[in-house]
Protein backbone atom coordinates (compact mmCIF):
# COMPACT_ATOMS: atom_id res chain seq x y z
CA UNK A 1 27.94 7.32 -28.92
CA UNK A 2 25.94 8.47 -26.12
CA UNK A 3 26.67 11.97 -25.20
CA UNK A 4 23.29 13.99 -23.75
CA UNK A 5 21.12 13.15 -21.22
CA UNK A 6 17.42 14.77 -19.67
CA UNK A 7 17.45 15.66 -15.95
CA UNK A 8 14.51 16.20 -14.75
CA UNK A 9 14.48 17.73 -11.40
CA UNK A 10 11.91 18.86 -9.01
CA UNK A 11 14.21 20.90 -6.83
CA UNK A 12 12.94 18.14 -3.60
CA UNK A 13 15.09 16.93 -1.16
CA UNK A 14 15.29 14.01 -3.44
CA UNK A 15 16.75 16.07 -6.22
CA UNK A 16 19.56 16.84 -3.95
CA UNK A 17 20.21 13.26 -4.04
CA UNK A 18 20.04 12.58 -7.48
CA UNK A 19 22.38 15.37 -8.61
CA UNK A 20 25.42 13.17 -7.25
CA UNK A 21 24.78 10.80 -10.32
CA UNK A 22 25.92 13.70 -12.49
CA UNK A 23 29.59 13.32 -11.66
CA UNK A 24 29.47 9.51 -12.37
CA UNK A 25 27.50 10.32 -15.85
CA UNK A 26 30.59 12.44 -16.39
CA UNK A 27 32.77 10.08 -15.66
CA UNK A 28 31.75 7.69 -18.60
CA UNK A 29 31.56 10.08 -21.49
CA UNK A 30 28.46 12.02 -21.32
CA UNK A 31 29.08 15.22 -21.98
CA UNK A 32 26.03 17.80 -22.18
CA UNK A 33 23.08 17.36 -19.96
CA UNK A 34 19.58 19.43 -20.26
CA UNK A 35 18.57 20.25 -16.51
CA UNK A 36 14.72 20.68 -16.86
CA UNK A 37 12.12 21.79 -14.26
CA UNK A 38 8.42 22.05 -15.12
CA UNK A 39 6.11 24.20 -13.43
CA UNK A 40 2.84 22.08 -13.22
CA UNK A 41 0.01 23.93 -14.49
CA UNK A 42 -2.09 21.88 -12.09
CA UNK A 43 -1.02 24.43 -9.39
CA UNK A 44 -3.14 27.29 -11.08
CA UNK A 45 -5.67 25.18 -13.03
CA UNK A 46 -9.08 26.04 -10.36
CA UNK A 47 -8.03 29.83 -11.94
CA UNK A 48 -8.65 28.32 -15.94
CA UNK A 49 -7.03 30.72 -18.58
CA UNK A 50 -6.23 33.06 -15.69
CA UNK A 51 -2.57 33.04 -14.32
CA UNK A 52 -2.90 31.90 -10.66
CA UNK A 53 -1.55 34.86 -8.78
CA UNK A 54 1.50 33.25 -7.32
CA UNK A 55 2.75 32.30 -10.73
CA UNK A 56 4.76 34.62 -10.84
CA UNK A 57 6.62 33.93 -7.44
CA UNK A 58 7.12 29.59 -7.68
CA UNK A 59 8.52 30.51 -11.41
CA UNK A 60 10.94 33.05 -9.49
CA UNK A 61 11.80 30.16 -6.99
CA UNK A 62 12.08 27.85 -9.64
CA UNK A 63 15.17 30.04 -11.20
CA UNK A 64 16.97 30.54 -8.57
CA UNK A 65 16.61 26.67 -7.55
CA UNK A 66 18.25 25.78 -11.19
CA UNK A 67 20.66 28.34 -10.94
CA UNK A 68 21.60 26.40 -7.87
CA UNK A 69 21.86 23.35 -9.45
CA UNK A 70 23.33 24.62 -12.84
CA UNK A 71 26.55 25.42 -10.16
CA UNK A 72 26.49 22.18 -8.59
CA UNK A 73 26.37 19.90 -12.12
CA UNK A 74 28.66 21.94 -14.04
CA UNK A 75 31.75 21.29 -11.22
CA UNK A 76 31.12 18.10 -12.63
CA UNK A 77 32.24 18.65 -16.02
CA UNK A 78 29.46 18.64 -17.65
CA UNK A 79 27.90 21.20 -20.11
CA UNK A 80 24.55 22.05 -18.93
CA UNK A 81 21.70 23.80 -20.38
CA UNK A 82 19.02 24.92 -17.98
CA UNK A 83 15.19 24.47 -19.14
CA UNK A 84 11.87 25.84 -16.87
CA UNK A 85 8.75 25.45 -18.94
CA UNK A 86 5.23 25.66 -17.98
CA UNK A 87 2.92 23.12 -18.74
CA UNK A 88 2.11 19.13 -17.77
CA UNK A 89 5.44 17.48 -16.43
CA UNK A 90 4.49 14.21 -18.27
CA UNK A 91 4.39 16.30 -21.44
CA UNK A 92 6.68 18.68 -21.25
CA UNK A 93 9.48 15.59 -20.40
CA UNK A 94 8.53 13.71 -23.30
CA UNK A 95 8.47 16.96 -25.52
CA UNK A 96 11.73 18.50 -24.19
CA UNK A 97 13.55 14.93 -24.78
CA UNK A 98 12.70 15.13 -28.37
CA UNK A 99 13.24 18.79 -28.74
CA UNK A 100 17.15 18.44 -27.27
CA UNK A 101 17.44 14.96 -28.69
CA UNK A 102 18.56 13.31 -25.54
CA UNK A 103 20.12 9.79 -25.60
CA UNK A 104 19.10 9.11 -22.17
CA UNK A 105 16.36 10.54 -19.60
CA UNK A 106 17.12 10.55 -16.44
CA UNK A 107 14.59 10.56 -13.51
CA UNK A 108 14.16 9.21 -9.34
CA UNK A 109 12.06 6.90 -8.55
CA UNK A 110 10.64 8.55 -5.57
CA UNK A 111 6.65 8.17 -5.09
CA UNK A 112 4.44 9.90 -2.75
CA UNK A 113 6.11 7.60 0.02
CA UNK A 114 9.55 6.89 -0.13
CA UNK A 115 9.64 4.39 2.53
CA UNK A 116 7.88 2.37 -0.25
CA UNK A 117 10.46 1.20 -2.47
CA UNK A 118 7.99 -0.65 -4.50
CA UNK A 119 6.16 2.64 -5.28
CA UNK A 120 7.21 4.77 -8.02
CA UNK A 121 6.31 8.51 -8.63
CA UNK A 122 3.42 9.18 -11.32
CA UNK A 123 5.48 11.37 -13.45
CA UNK A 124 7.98 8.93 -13.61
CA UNK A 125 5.90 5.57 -14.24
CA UNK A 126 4.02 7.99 -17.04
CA UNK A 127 7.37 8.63 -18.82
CA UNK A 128 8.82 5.75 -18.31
CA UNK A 129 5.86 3.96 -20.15
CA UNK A 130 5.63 6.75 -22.98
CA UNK A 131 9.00 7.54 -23.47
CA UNK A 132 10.48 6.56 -27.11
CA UNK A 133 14.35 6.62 -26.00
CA UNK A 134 16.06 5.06 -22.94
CA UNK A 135 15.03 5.65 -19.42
CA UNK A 136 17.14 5.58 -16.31
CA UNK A 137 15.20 5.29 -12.68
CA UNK A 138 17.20 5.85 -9.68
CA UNK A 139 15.65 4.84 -6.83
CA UNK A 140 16.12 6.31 -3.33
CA UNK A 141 17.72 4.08 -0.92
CA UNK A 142 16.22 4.41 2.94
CA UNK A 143 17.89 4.39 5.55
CA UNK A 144 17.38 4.93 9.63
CA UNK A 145 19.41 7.17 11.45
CA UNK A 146 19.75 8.99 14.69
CA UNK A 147 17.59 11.41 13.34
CA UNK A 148 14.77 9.30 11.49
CA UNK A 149 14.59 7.76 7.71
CA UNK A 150 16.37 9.06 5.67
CA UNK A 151 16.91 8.85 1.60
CA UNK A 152 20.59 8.03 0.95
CA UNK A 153 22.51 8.77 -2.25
CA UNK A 154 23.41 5.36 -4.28
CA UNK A 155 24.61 6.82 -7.39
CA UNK A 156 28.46 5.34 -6.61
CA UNK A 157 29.72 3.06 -8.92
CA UNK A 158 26.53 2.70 -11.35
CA UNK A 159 28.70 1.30 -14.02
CA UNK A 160 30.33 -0.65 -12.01
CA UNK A 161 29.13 -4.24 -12.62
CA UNK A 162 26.21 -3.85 -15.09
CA UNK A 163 23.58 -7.04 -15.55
CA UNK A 164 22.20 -6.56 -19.14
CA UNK A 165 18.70 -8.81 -19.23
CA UNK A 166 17.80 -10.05 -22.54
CA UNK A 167 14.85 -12.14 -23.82
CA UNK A 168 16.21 -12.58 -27.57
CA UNK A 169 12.38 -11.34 -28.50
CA UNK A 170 11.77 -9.28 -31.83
CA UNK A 171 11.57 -6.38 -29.81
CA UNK A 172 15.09 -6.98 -28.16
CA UNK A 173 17.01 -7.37 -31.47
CA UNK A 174 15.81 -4.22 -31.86
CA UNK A 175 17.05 -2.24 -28.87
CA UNK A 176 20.06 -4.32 -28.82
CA UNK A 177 22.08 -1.42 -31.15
CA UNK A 178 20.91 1.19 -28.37
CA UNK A 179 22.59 -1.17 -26.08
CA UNK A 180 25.80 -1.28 -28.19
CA UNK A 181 25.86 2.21 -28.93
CA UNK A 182 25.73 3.03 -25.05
CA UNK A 183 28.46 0.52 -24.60
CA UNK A 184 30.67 2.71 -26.81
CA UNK A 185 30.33 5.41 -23.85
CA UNK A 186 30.18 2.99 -20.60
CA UNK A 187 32.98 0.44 -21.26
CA UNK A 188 32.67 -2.03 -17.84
CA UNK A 189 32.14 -5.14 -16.54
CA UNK A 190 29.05 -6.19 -18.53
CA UNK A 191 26.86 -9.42 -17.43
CA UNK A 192 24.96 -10.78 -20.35
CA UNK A 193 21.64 -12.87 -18.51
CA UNK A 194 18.27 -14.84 -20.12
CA UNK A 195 16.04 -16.04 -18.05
CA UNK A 196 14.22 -19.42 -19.42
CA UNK A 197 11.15 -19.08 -17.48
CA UNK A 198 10.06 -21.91 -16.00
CA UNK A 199 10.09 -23.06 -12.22
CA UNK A 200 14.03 -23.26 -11.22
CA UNK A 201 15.23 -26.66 -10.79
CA UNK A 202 18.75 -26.07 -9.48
CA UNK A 203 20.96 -27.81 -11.57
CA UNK A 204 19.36 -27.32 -15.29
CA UNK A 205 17.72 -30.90 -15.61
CA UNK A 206 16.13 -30.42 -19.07
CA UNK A 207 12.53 -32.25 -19.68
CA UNK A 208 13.56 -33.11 -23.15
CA UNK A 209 16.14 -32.83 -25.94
CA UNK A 210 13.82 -29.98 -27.65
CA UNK A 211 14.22 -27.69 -24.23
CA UNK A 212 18.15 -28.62 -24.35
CA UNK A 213 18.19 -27.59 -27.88
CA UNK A 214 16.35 -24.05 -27.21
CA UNK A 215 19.15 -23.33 -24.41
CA UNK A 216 22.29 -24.08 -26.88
CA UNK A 217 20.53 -21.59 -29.29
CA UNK A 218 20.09 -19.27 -26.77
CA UNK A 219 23.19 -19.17 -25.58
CA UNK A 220 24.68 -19.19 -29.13
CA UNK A 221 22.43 -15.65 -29.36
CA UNK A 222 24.24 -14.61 -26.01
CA UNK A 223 27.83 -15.41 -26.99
CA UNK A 224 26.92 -13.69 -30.33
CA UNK A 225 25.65 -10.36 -28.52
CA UNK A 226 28.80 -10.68 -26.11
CA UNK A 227 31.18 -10.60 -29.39
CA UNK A 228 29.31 -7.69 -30.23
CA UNK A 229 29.60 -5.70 -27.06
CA UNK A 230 33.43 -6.95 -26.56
CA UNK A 231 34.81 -4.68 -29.50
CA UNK A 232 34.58 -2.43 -26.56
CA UNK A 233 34.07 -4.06 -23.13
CA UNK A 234 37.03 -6.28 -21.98
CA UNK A 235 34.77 -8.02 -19.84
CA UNK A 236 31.51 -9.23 -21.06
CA UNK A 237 30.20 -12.83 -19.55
CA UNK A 238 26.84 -14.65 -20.34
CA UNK A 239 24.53 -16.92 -18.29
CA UNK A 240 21.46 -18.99 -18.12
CA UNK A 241 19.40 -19.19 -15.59
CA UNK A 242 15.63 -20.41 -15.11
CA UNK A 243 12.84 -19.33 -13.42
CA UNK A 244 10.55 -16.31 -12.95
CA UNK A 245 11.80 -13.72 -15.54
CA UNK A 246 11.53 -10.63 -12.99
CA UNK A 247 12.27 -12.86 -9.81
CA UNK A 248 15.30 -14.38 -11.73
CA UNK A 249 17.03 -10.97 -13.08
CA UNK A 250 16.48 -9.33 -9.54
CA UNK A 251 17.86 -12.35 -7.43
CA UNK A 252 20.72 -12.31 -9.57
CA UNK A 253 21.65 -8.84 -9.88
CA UNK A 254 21.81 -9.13 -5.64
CA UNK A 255 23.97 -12.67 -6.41
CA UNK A 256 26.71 -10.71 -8.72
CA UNK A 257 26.11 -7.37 -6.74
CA UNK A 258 25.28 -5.61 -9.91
CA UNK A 259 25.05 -1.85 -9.43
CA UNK A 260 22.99 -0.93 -12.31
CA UNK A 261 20.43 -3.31 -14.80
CA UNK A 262 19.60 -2.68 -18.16
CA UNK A 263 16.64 -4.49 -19.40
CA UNK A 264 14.34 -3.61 -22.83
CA UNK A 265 10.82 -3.05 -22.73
CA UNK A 266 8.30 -2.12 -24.96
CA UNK A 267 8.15 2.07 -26.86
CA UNK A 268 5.07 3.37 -27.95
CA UNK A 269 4.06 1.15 -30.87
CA UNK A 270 4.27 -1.60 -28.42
CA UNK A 271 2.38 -0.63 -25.51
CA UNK A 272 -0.94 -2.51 -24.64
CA UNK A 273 -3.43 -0.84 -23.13
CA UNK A 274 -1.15 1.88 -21.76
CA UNK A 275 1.13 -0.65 -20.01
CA UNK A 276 4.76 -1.15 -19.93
CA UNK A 277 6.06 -4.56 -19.97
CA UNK A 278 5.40 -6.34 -17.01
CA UNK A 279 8.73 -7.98 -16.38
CA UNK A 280 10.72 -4.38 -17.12
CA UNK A 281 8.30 -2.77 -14.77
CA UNK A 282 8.84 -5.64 -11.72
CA UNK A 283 12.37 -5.11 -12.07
CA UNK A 284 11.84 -1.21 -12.36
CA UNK A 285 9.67 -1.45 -8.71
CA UNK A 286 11.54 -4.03 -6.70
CA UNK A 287 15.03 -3.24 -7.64
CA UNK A 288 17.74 -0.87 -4.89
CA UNK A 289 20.09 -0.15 -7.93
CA UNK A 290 19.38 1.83 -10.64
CA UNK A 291 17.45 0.59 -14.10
CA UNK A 292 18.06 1.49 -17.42
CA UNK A 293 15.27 1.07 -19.86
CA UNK A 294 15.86 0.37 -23.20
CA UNK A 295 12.98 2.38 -24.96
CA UNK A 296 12.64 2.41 -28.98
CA UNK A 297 9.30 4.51 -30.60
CA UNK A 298 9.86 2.08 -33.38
């Protein structure tokens, strides 16, 4: 069962945010989480093997910052153990992860604009697209207030109503026990979906018998993954729709008002040309709930 998790937190008003998702995580049987903070070398690289002078001073900041946060995560129930390291964030994540053999890293979404939902911040497109175990993105939800935009805290109800995309590839058979192992810690409402792609016709008016024969097979591979994930969910359905792959799984999360989707996507022996999976990373830019990644270094 899933039990740690990798925060990585940059002590930005966004970080503020994101530590209200601890308290859910809690709630569905995580128990441990590693709070990390990396101090980018990039701030004292014009200095080269020298220690920029203020070194010193941000990693004095930086501890009183997680000693902050330690507070506020631990009134959650969790058990935390706080990490500052000095080095590349990208690096350090992916390092730390396997070092403290998270089941989950968890990260915002935020880019360099967050009124740009589409937009999705370096470090995190970099792990998300190197990592070899699940990754969660949270995005930040604007809003406009009185006082401006604003970047709101959506981490209620994550687990909710969760919208599990599967393409019944080689590579999702094998990040389907990752799924099934995480559904021995989140037991809810669990909404089994394959996209056929193809242009949507309404009201599933197959070309030919061969097309009608791939959909009963495919939904034979849905009911048997649902049979598999009801030994512990008491509520597992399974659908069909067609159309654009990314399109499809985003227009129906917003249908079924799913608050979190969990769709596979390529690990490191599977990446092309340092890319993630196109569909994964549509769904990871254009969707206002958060995404779970299934990652596997396999």
């Amino acid at each position: 069962m899933a039990r740690k998790l990798l925060f990585a937190v940059d002590f930005s008003p966004y970080t503020e945010k994101l530590i209200g998702c601890a308290g859910e995580l809690s709630s569905v049987g995580f128990k441990e989480v590693a709070l990390l903070h990396v101090v980018d070398t990039k701030q004292h690289a014009e200095y080269g093997d020298e220690v920029h002078p203020r070194h010193e001073k941000w990693t004095e900041i930086a501890q009183e910052e997680m000693g902050k946060l330690v507070d506020e995560v631990e009134e959650t129930g969790l058990t935390v153990k706080p990490i500052l390291k000095t080095g590349h964030p990208v690096d350090v994540i992916l390092e730390t992860s396997k070092e403290e053999d998270v089941d989950l890293i968890f990260m915002g979404g935020h880019g360099m604009s967050f009124l740009h939902r589409h937009l999705i911040g370096s470090v995190t497109e970099k792990v998300l697209k190197l990592a070899d175990r699940p990754v969660m993105i949270q995005h930040c939800r604007v809003t406009k207030g009185e006082d401006g935009y604003s970047c709101e805290n959506v981490c209620t109800s994550m687990f909710g109503n969760i919208l599990v995309a599967n393409d019944f590839s080689e590579y999702a058979s094998r990040v389907e026990p990752i799924l099934i192992n995480l559904a021995m810690t989140f037991c809810t409402p669990i909404t089994l979906l394959h996209v056929q792609e193809g242009k949507a016709d309404g009201g599933w008016r197959l070309a030919d018998e061969k097309e009608k024969e791939e959909v009963r097979d495919e939904m034979g591979k849905l009911q048997d993954l649902s049979g598999e994930l009801g030994r512990y969910c008491s509520s597992v359905r399974q659908d069909i729709v067609r159309g654009s792959p990314a399109s499809a799984i985003l227009g129906y999360a917003e249908e079924i008002s799913a608050t979190m989707i969990i769709i596979g996507a390529f690990g490191m022996q599977g990446i092309i040309d340092g890319m993630l999976g196109s569909i994964a990373d549509k769904v990871v830019r254009g969707s206002e709930v958060p995404v779970l990644v299934l990652k596997t270094g396999e």
